[in-house]
N, C-alpha and C. Protein backbone atom coordinates (compact mmCIF):
# COMPACT_ATOMS: atom_id res chain seq x y z
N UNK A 1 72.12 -18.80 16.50
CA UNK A 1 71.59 -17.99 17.60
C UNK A 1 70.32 -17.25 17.16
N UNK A 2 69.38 -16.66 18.17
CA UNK A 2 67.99 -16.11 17.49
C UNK A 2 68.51 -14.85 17.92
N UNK A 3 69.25 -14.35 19.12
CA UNK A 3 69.73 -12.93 19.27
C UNK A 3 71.14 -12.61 19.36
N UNK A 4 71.52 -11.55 18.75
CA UNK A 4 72.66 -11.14 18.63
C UNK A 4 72.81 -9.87 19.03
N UNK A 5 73.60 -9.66 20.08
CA UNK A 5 73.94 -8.34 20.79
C UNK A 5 75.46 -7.64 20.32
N UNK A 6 75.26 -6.43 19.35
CA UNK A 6 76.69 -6.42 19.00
C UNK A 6 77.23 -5.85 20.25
N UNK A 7 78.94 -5.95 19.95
CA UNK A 7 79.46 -5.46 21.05
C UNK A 7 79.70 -3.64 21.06
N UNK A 8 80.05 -3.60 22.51
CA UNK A 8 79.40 -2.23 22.84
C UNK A 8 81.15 -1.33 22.55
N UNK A 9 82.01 -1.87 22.80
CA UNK A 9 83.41 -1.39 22.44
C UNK A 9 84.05 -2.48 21.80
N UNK A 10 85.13 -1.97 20.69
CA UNK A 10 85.33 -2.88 19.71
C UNK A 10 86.90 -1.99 19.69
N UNK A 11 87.68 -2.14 20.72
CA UNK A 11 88.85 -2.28 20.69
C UNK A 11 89.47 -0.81 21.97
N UNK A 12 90.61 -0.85 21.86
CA UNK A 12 91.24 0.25 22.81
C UNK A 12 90.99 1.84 21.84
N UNK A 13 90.47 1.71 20.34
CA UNK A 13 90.49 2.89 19.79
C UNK A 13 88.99 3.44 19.92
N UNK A 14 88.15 2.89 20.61
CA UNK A 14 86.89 3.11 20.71
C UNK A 14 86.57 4.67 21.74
N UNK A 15 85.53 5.35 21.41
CA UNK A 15 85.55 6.72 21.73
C UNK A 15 84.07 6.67 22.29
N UNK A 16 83.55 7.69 23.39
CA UNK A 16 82.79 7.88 23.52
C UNK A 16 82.06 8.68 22.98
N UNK A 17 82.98 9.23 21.97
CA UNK A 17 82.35 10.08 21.05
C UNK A 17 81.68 9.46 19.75
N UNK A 18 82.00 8.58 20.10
CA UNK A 18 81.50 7.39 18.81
C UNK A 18 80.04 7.54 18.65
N UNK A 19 79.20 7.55 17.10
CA UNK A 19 78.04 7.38 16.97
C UNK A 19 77.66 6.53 16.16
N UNK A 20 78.84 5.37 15.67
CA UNK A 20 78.45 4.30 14.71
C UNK A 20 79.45 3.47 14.95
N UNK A 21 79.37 2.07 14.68
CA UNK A 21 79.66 1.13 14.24
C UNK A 21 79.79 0.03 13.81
N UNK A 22 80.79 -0.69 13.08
CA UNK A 22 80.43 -2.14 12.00
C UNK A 22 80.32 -3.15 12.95
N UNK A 23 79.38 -3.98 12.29
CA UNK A 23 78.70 -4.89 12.90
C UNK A 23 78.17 -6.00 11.52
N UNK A 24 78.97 -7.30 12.28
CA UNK A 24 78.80 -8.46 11.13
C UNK A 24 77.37 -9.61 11.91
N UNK A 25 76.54 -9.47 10.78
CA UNK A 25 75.63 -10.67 10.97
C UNK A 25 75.65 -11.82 10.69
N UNK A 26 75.49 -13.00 10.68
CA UNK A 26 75.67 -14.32 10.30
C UNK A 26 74.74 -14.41 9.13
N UNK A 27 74.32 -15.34 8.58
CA UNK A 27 73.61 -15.84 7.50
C UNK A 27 72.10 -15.63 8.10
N UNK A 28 70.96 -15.44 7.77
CA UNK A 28 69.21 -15.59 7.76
C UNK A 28 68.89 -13.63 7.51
N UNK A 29 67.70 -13.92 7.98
CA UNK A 29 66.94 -12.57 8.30
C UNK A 29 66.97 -12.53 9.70
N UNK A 30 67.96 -10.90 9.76
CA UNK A 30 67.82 -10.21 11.10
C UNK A 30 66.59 -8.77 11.21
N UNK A 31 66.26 -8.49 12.27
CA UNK A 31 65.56 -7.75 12.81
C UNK A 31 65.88 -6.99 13.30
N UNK A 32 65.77 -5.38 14.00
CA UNK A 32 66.47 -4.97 14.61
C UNK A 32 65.76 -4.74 15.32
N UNK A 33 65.47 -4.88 17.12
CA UNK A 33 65.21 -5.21 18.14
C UNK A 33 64.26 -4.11 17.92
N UNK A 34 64.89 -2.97 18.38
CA UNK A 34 64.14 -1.58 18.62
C UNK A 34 62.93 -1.07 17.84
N UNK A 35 63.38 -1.55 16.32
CA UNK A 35 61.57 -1.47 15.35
C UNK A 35 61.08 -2.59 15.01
N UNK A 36 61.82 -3.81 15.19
CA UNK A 36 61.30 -4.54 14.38
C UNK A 36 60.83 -4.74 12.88
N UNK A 37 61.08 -3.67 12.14
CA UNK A 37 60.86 -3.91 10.49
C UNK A 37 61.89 -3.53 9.85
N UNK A 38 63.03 -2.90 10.07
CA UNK A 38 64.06 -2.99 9.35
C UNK A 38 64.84 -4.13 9.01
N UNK A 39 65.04 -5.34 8.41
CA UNK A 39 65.60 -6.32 7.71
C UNK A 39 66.86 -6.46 7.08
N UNK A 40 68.37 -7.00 7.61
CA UNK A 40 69.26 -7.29 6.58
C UNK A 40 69.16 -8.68 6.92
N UNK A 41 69.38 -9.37 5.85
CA UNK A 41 69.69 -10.51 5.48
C UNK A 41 71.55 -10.36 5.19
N UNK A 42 71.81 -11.65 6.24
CA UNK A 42 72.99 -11.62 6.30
C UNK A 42 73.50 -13.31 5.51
N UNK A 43 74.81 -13.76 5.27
CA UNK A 43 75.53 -12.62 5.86
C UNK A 43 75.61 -11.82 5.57
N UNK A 44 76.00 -10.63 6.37
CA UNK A 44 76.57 -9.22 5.90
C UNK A 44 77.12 -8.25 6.70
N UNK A 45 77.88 -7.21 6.46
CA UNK A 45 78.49 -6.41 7.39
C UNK A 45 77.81 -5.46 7.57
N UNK A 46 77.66 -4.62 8.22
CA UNK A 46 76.84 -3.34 8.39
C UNK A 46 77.54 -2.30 8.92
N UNK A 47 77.97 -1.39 8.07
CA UNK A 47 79.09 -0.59 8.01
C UNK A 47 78.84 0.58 8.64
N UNK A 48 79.21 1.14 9.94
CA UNK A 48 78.98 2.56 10.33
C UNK A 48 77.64 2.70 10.46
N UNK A 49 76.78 1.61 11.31
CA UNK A 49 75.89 1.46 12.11
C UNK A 49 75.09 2.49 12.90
N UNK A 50 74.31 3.08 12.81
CA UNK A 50 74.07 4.37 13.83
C UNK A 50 74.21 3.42 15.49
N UNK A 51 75.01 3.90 16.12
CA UNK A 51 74.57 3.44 17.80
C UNK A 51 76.10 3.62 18.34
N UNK A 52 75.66 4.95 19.19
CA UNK A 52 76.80 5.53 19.89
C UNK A 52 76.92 4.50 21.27
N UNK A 53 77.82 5.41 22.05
CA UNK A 53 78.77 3.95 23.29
C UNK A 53 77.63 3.83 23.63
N UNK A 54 76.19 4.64 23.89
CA UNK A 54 75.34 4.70 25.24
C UNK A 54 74.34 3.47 24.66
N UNK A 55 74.16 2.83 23.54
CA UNK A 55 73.39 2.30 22.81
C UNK A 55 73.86 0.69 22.96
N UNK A 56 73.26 -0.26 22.87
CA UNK A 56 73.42 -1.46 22.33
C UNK A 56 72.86 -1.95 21.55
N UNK A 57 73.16 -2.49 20.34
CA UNK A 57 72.27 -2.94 18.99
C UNK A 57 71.91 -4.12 19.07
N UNK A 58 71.06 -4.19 19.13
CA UNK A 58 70.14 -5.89 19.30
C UNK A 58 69.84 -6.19 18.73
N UNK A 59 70.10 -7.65 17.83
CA UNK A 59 69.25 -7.99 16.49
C UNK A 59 68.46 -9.06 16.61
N UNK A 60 67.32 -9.58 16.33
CA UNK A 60 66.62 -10.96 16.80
C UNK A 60 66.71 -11.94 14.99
N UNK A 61 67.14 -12.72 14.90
CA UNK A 61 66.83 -13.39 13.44
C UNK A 61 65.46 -13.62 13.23
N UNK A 62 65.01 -13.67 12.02
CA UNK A 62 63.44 -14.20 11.77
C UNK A 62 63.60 -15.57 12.47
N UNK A 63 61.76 -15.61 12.50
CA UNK A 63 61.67 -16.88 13.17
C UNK A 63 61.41 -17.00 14.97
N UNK A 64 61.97 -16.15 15.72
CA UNK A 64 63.13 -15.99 16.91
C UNK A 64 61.30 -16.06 17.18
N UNK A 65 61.45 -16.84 18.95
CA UNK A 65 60.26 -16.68 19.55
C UNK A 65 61.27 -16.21 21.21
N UNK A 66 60.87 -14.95 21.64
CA UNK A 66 61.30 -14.36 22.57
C UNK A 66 60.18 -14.11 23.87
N UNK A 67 60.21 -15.13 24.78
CA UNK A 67 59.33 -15.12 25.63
C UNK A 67 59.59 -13.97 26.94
N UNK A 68 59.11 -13.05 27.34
CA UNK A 68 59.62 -12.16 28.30
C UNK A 68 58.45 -11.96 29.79
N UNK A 69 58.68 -11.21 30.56
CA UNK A 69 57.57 -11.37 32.09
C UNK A 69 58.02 -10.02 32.92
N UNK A 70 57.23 -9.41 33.43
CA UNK A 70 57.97 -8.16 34.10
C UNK A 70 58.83 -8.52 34.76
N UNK A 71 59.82 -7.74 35.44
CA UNK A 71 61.14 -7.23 36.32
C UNK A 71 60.78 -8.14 37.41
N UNK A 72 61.14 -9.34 37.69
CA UNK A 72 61.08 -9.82 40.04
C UNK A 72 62.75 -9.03 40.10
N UNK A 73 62.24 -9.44 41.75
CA UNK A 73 63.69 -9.09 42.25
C UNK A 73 64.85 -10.24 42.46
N UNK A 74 64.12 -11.51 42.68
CA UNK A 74 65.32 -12.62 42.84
C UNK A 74 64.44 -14.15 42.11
N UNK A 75 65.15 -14.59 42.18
CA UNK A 75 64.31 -15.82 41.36
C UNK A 75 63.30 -16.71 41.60
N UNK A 76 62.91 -16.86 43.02
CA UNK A 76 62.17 -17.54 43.64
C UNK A 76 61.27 -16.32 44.40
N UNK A 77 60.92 -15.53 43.58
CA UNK A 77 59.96 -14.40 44.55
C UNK A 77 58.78 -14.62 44.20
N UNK A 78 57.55 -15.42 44.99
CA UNK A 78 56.17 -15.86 44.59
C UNK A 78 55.33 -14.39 44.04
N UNK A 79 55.31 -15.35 42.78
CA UNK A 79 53.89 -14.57 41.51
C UNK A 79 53.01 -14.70 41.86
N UNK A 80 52.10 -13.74 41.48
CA UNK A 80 50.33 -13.64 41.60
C UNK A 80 50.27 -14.68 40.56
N UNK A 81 48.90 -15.54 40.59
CA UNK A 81 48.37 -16.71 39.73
C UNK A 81 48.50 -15.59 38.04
N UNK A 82 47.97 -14.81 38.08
CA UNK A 82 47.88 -14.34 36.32
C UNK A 82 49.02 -13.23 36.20
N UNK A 83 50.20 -13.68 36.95
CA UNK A 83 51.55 -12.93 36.24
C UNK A 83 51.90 -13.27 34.65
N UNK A 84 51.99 -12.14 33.85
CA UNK A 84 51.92 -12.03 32.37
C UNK A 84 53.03 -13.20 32.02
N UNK A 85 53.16 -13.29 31.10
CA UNK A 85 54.21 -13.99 30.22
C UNK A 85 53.63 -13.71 29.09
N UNK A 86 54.25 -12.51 28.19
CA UNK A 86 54.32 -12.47 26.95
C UNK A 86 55.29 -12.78 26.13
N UNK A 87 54.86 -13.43 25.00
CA UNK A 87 55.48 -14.12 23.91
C UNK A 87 55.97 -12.80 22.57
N UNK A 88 56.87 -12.63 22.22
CA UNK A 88 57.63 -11.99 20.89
C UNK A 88 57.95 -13.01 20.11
N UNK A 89 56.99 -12.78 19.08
CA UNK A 89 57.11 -13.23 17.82
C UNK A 89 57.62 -12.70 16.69
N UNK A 90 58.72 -13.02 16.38
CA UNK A 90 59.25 -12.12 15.00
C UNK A 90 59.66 -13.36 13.61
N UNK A 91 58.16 -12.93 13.12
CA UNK A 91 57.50 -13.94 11.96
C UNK A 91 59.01 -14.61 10.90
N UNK A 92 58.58 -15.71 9.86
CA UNK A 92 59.78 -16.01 9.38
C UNK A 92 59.01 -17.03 8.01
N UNK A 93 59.55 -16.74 7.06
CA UNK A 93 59.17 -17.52 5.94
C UNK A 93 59.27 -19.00 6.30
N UNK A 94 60.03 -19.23 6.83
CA UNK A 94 60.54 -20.89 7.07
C UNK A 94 60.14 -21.17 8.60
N UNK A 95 59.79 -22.18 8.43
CA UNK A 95 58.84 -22.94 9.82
C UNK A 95 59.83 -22.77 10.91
N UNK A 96 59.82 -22.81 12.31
CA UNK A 96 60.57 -23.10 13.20
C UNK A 96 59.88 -23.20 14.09
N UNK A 97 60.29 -24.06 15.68
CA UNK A 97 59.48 -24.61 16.51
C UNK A 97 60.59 -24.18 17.85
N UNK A 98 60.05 -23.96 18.77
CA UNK A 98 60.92 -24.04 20.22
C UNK A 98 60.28 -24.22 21.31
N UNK A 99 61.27 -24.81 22.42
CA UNK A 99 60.94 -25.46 23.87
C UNK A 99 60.53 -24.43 24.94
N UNK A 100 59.58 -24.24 25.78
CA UNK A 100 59.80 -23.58 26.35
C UNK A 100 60.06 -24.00 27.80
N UNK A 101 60.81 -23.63 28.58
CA UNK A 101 61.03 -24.24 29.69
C UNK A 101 60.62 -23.61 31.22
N UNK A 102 59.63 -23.80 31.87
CA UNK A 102 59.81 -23.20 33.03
C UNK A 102 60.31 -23.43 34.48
N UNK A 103 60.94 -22.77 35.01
CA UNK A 103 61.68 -23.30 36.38
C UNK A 103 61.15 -22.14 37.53
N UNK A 104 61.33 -22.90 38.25
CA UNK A 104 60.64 -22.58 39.92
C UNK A 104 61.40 -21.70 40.19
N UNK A 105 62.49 -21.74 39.92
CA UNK A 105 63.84 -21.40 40.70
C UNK A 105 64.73 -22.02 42.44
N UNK A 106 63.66 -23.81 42.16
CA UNK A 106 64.07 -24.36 43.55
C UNK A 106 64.10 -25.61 42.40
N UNK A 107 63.56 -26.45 42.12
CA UNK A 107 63.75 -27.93 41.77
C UNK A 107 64.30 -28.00 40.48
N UNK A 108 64.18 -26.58 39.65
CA UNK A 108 64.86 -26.58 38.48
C UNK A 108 63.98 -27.20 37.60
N UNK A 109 64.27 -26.77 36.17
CA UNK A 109 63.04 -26.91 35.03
C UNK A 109 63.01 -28.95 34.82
N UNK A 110 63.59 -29.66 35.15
CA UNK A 110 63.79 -31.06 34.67
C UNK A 110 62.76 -31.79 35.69
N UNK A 111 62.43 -30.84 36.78
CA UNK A 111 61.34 -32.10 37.24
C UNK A 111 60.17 -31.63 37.37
């Protein structure tokens, strides 16, 4: 996976008073969404995490190409010709390549 969203409650003992918790990464270089330069290389656990209930921890792996576009309201709501599409790049020692796909939201990305 390029993103990993830990989970936001992690059992019936979970508190809203909570201001941390563990959170396991898989194997590469992760990122952490919010700065982008903090780095664990997993695998690994990450023990007592700062991020209370109100928080969600987002991690992107190196490599990860995260394409994003402002807020529409439904899927087929006609764009101005130079509606943004910016690209997130979060760099990576080792090469990687990805598809990008765009869909209308009527004929679907295959034709």
């Amino acid at each position: 996976p390029w993103m990993l969203v830990a989970p936001i409650v992690s059992g019936a003992t979970a508190q809203v008073s909570d201001t941390a918790r563990d959170i396991y990464l898989p194997s590469g270089n992760w990122l952490e969404y919010g700065d982008s330069k903090t780095v664990h290389t997993g695998p690994k656990r990450l023990v007592k995490h700062p991020a209370g209930m109100g928080e969600v921890p987002v991690f992107i792996r190196a490599g990860a190409i995260i394409p994003m576009q402002p807020v529409v309201q439904y899927t087929d709501q006609p764009l101005p010709a130079n509606y943004p599409l910016t690209l997130y790049i979060f760099p990576s020692s080792v090469e990687t390549n990805h598809t990008l796909f765009e869909d209308d939201g009527v004929r679907g990305y295959e034709n």
